[in-house]
Protein backbone atom coordinates (compact mmCIF):
# COMPACT_ATOMS: atom_id res chain seq x y z
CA UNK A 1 -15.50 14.12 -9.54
CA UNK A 2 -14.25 14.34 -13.05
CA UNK A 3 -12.87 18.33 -14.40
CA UNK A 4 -11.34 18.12 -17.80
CA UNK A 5 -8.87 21.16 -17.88
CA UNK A 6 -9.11 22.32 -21.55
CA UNK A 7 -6.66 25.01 -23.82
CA UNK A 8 -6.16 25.86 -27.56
CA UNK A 9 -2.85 26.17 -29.17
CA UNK A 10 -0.18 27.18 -27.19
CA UNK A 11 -1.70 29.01 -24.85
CA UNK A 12 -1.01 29.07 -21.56
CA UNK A 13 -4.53 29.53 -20.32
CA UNK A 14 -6.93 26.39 -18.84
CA UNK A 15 -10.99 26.75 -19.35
CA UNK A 16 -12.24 24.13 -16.58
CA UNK A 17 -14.70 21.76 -17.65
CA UNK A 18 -17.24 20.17 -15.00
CA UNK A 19 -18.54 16.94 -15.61
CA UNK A 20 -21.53 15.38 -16.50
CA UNK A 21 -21.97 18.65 -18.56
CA UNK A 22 -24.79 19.64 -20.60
CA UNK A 23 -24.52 20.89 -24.09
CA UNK A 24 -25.34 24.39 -23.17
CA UNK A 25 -22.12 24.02 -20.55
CA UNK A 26 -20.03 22.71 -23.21
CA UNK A 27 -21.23 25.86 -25.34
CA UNK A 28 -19.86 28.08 -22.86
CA UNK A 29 -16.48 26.79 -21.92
CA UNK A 30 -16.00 26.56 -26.53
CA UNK A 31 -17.31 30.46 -26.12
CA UNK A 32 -14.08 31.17 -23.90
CA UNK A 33 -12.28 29.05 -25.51
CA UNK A 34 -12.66 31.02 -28.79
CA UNK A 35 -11.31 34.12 -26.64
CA UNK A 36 -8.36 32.32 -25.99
CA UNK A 37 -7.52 31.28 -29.67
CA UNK A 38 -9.54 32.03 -32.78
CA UNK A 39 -7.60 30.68 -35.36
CA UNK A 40 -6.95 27.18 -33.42
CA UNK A 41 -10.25 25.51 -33.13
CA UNK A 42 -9.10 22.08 -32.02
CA UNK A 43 -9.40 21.58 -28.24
CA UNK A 44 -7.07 19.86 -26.33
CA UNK A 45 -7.07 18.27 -22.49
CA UNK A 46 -4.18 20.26 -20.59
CA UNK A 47 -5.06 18.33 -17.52
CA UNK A 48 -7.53 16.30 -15.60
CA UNK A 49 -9.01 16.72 -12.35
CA UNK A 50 -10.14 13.52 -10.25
CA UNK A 51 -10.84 10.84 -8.16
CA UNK A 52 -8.85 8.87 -9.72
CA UNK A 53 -5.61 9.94 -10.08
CA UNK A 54 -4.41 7.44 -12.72
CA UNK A 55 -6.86 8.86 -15.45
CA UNK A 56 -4.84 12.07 -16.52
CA UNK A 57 -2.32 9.35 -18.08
CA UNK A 58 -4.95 8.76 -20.72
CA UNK A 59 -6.54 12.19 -21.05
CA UNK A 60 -3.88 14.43 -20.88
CA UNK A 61 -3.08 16.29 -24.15
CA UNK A 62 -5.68 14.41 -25.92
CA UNK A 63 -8.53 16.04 -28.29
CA UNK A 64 -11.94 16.09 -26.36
CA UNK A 65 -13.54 12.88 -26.46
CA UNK A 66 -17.63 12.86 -27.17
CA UNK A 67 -19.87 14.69 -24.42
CA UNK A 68 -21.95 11.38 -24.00
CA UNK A 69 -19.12 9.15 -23.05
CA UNK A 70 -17.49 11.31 -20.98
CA UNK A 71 -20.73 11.91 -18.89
CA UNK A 72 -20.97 8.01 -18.43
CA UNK A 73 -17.43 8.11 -17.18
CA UNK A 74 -18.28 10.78 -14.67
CA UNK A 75 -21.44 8.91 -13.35
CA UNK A 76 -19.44 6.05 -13.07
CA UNK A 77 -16.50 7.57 -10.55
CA UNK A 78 -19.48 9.52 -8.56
CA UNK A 79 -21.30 6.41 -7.86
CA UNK A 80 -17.81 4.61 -6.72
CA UNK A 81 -16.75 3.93 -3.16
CA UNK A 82 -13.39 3.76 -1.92
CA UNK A 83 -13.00 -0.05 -2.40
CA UNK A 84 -14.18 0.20 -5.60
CA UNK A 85 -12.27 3.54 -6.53
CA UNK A 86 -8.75 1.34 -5.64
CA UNK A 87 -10.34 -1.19 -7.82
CA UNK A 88 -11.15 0.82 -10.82
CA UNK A 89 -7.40 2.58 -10.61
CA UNK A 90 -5.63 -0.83 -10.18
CA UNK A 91 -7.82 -2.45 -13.14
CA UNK A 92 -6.50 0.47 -15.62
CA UNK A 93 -2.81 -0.36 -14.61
CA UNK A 94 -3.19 -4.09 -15.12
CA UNK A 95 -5.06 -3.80 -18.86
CA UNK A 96 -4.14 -2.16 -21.92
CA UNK A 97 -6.41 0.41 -22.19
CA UNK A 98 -6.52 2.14 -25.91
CA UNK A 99 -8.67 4.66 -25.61
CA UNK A 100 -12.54 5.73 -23.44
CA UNK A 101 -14.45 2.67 -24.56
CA UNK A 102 -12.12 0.59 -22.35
CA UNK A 103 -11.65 2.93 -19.92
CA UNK A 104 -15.66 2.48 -19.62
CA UNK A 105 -15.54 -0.98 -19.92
CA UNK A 106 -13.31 -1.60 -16.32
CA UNK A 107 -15.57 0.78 -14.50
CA UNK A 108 -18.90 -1.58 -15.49
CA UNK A 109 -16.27 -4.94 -14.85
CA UNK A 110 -15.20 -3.79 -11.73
CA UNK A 111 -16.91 -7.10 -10.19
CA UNK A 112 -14.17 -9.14 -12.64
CA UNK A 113 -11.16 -8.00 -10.42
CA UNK A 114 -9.96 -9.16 -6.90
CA UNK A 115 -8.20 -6.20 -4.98
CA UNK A 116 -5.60 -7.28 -2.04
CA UNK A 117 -5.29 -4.44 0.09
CA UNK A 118 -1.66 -3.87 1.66
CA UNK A 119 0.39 -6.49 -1.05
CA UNK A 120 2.49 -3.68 -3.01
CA UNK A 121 5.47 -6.08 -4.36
CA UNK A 122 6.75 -9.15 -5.28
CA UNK A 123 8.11 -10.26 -1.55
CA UNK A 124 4.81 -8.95 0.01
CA UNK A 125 2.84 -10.83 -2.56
CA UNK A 126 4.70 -13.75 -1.32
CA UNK A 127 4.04 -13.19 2.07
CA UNK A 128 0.71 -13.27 1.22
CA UNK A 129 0.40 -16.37 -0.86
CA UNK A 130 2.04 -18.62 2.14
CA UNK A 131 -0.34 -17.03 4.98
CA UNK A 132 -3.64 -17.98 2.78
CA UNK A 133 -2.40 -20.87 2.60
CA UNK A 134 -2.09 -20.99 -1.62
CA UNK A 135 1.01 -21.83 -1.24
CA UNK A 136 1.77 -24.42 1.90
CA UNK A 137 5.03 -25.03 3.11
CA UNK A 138 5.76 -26.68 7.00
CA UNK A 139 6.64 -23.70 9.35
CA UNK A 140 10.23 -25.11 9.73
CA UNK A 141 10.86 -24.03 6.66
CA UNK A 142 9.03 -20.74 6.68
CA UNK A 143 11.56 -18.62 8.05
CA UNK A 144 14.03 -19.83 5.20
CA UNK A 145 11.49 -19.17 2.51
CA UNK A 146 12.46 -16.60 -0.36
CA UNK A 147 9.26 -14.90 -0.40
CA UNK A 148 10.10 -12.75 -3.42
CA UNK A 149 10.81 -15.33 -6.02
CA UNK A 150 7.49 -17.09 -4.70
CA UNK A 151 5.79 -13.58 -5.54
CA UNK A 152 7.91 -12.63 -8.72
CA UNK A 153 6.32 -16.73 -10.00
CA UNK A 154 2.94 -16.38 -9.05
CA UNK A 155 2.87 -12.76 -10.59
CA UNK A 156 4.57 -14.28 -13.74
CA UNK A 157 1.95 -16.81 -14.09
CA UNK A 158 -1.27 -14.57 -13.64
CA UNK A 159 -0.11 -11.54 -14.72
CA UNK A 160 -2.21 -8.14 -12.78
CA UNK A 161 -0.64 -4.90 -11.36
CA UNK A 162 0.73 -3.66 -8.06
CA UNK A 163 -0.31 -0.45 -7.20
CA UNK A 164 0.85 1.80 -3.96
CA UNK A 165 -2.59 0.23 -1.90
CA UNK A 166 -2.28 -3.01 -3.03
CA UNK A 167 -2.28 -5.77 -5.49
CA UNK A 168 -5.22 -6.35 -8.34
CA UNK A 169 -6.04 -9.28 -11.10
CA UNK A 170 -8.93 -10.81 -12.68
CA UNK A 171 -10.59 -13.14 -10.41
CA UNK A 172 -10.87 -15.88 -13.33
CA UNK A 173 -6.80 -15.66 -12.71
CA UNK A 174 -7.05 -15.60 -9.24
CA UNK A 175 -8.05 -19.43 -8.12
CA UNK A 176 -7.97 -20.31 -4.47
CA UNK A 177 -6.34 -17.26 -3.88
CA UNK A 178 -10.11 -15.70 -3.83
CA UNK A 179 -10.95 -18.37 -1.19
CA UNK A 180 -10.99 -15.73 1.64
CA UNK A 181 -12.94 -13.05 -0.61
CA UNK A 182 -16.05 -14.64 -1.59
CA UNK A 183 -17.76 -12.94 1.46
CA UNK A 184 -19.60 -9.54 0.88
CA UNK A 185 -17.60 -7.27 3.23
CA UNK A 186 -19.66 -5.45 6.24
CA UNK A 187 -17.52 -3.52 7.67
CA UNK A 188 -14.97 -1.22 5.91
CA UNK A 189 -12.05 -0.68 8.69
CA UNK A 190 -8.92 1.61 7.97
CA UNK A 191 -5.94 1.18 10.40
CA UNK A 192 -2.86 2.91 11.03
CA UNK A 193 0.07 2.76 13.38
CA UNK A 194 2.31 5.25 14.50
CA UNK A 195 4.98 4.19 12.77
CA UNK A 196 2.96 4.56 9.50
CA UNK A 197 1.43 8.12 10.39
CA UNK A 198 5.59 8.81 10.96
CA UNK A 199 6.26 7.67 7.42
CA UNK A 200 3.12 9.15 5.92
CA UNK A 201 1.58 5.73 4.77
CA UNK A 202 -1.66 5.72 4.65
CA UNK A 203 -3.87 3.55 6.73
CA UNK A 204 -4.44 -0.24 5.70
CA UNK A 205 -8.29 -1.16 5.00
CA UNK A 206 -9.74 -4.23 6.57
CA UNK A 207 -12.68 -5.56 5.14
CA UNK A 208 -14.53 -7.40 7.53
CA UNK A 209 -15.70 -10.40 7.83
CA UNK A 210 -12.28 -12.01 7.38
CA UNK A 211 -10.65 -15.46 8.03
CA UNK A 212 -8.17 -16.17 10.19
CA UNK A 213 -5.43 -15.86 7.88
CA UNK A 214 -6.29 -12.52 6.00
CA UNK A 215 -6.57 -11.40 9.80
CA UNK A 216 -3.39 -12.45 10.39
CA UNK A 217 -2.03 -11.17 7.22
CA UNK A 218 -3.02 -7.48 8.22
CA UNK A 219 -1.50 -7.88 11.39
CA UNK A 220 1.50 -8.50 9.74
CA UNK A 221 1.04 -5.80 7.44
CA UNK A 222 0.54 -3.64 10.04
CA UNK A 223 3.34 -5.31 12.33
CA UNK A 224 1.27 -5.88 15.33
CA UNK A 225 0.80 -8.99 17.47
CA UNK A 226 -2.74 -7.51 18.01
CA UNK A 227 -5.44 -4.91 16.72
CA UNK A 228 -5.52 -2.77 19.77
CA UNK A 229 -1.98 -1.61 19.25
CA UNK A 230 -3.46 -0.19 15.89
CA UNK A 231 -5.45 3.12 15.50
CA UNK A 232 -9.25 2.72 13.54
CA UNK A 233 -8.91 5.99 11.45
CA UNK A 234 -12.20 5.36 10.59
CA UNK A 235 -15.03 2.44 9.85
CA UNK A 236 -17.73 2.08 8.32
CA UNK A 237 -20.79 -0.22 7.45
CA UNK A 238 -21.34 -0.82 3.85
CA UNK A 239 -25.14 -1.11 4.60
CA UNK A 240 -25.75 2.35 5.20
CA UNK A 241 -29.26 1.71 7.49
CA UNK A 242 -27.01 -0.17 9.68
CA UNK A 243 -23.98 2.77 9.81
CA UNK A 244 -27.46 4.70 11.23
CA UNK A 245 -27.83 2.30 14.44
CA UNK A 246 -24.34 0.96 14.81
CA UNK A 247 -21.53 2.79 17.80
CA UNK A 248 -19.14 2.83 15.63
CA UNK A 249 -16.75 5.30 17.05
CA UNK A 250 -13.12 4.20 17.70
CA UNK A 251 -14.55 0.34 17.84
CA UNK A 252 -12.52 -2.74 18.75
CA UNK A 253 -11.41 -4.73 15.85
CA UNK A 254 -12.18 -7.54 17.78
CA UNK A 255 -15.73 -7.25 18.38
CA UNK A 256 -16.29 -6.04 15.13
CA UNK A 257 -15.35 -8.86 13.19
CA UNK A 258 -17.48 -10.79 15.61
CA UNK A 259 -20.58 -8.24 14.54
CA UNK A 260 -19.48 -9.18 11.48
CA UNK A 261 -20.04 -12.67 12.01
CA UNK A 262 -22.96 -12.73 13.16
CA UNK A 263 -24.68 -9.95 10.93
CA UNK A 264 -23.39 -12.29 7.56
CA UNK A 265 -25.56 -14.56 8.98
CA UNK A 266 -28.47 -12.81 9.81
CA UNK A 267 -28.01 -11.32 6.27
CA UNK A 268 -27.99 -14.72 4.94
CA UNK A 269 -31.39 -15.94 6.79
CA UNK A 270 -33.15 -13.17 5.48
CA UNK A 271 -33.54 -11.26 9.03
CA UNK A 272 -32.12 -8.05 8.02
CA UNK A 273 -35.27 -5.91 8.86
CA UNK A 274 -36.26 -7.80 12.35
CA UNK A 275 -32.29 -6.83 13.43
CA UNK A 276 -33.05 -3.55 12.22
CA UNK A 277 -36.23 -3.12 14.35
CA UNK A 278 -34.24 -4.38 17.45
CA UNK A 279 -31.56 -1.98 17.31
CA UNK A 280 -33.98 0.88 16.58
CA UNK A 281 -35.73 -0.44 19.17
CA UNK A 282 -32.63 -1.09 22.20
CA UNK A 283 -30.51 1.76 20.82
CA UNK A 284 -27.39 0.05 21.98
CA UNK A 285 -24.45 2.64 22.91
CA UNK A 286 -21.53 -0.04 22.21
CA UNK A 287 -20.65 -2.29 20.15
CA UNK A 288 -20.55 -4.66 23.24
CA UNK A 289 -24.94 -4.22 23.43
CA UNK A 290 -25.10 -4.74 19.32
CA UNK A 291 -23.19 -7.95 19.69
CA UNK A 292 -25.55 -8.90 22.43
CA UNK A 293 -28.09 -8.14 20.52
CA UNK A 294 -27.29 -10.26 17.64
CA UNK A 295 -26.69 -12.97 20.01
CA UNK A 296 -30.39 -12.84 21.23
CA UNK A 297 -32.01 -12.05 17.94
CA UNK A 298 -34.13 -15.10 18.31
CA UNK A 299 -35.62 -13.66 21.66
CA UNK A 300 -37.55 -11.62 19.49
CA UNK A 301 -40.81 -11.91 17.69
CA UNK A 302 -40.63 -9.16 14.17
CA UNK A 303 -44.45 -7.84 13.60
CA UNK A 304 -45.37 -6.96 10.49
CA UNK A 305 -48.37 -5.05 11.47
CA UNK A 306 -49.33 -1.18 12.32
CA UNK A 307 -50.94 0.57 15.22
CA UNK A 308 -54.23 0.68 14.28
CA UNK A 309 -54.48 -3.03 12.81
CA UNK A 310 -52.67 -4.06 16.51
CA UNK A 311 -55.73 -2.63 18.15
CA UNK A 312 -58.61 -4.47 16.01
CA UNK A 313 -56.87 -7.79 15.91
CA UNK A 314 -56.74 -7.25 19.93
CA UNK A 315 -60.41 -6.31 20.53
CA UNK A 316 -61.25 -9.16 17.60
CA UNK A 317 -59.57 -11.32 20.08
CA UNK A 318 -60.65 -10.48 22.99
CA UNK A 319 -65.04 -10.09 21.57
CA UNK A 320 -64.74 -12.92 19.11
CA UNK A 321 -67.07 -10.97 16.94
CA UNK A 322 -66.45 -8.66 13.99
CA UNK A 323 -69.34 -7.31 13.49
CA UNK A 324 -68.60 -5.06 16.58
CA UNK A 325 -65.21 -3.99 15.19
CA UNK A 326 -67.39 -2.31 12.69
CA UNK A 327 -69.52 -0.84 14.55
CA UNK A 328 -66.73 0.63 16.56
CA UNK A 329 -65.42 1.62 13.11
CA UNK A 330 -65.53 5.35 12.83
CA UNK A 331 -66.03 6.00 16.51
CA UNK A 332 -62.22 4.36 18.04
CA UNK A 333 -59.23 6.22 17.41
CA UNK A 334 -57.63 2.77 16.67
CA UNK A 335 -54.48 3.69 15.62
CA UNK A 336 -53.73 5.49 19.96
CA UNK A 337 -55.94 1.86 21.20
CA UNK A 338 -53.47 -0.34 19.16
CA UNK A 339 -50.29 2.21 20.18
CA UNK A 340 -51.58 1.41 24.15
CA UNK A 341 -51.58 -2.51 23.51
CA UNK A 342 -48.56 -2.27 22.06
CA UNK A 343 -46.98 -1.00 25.06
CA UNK A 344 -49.08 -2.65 27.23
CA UNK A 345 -48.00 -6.26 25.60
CA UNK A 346 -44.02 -5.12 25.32
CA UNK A 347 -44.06 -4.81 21.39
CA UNK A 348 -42.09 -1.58 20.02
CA UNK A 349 -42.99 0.33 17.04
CA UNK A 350 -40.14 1.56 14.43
CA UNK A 351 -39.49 2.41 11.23
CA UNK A 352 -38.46 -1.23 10.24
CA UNK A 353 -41.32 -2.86 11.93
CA UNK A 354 -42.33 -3.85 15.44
CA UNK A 355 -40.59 -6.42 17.60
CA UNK A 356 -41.88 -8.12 20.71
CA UNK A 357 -39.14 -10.39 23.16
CA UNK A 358 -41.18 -13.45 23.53
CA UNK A 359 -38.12 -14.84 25.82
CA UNK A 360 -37.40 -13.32 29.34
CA UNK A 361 -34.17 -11.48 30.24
CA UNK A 362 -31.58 -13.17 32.11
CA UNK A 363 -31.20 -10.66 35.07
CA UNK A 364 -27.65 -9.26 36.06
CA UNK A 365 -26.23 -10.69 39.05
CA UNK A 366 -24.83 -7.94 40.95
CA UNK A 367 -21.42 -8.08 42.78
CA UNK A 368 -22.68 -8.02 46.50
CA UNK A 369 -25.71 -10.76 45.48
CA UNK A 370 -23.47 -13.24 44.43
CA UNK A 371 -20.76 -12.09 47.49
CA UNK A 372 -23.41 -13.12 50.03
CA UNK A 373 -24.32 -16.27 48.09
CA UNK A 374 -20.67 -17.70 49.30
């Protein structure tokens, strides 16, 4: 969301300005503008409505920059998410920005920066740099460590901006500081404790996968031992087809980072769709069953194929002989025959694909079976 809030002269009055505009919008916020002032015909930005609440700094009581810019600008925040919203805000505190042209160029560089979520000064910056591990001291020492001055140094040397979410630089600055980061998050989780929702601070995002020690870090962010004495505010997947088939109400952090695991590596082997198909398929109801699911992805055998081929390559295979297929052809509904040997043979249709479990499922023991096997 980008509104430019525009006046003439001295007046008093504000003509909003919606963005991307057309010309013929433009036209009619200039035609009330004239009511306002004739004499004064330069226009002037009183204010600035946005997403980003960093870029009224460099709009306000500036002359109206050109239509076709601006409208870039405005696509760019709409297509942003939140991650890369804190990015984008953080990037225009660390640079020198002189003008729209480099306000443009950070929201198409936005890949350049590394965001830390949670580091907001010097001491936590510190913190931070002796938990990854950048900076490794014995832990006899740690307790006697002026976290600070290792923060104000290491801020010194590479320069970047602390912002009220977190702490940003370049990543060509950043070294083996990015060590933890190189993974494409999966899951987007905001926490909050009571103390926090006490103080008003807002919730701390967690980008999962994580290593150990960004784990860790959070939890010290967050001062917890543990994630369940945390609230999830909210989480999300980043693939949105998954957010469709993942429980993801009030999940534990725990078994998310787990799911997180696992679905990097799925990811990474190219099995997206076939995982897909499964949970379409199973429809698990926690986050327990996805994990499982995961787990057992190998159990299952991804079709590429539709109803009505299913059906011919079953009669092919059971006749031998393709000349009857097409003499069949015309007079077999073969897309309801291929639907009954799909269900027949265990494979399940979706909108991904269709998966068959070529491996058996272990059975549940139940309490009293394994009671009277004592």
């Amino acid at each position: 969301m980008l509104i430019l809030n525009l006046t003439r002269g001295d007046s008093g009055i504000r003509v909003p300005l919606h963005l991307p505009a057309t010309p013929a919008d433009v036209g009619d916020v200039y035609a009330k503008l004239d009511q306002i002032s004739k004499k004064e015909k330069l226009t002037r930005i009183a204010s600035v409505v946005s997403d980003s609440k960093f870029l009224e700094r460099y709009f306000r009581d500036k002359l109206l920059d050109p239509l076709d810019e601006l409208n870039e600008l405005a696509e760019r925040l709409d297509g942003m998410d939140e991650q890369q919203l804190l990015t984008f805000e953080g990037a225009l505190n660390a640079e020198s920005i002189n003008g729209l042209e480099d306000i443009l160029h950070i929201a198409d560089s936005l890949e350049d920066y590394l965001f830390i979520h949670g580091v907001t000064t010097e001491k936590e910056l510190g913190e931070f740099l002796v938990a990854s591990g950048y900076k490794e001291f014995s832990e006899a020492v740690k307790p006697y460590l002026d976290y600070a001055a290792i923060g104000t140094e290491y801020y010194a040397e590479r320069g970047g901006a602390f912002t009220v979410d977190g702490y940003i630089l370049q990543r060509s600055s950043a070294q083996a500081l990015a060590a933890e980061e190189k993974k494409e998050p999966i899951f987007r989780v905001n926490l909050q404790t009571r103390e926090m929702r006490l103080q008003r601070v807002k919730p701390l995002m967690l980008e999962l996968p994580a290593g150990e020690t960004r784990m860790s870090y959070v939890k010290n962010a967050l001062n917890i031992r543990d994630f369940s004495e945390a609230t999830v505010e909210s989480a999300y997947c980043v693939n949105r087809l998954f957010q469709q088939v993942f429980p993801l109400q009030n999940p534990d952090v725990g078994l998310l980072a787990e799911l997180a695991d696992n679905l990097s590596k799925i990811q990474a082997q190219g099995d997206e769709f076939k995982l897909l198909s499964v949970l379409s398929a199973k429809k698990p109801a926690t986050l327990e069953d996805a994990l499982r699911l995961t787990e057992e992805l190998d159990a299952y055998e991804f079709l590429h194929i539709s109803e009505e081929d299913y059906g011919k390559a079953v009669l092919l295979e059971l006749c031998g002989d393709e000349e009857i297929l097409d003499m069949l052809d015309g007079f077999v509904d073969w897309q309801n025959f291929g639907l009954c040997m799909m269900e027949q043979d265990g494979v399940i249709s979706t909108q991904y694909g269709a998966i068959r479990r070529v491996e058996p499922e272990q059975p549940e023991q139940k309490a009293g079976m394994q009671l009277q096997s004592l």
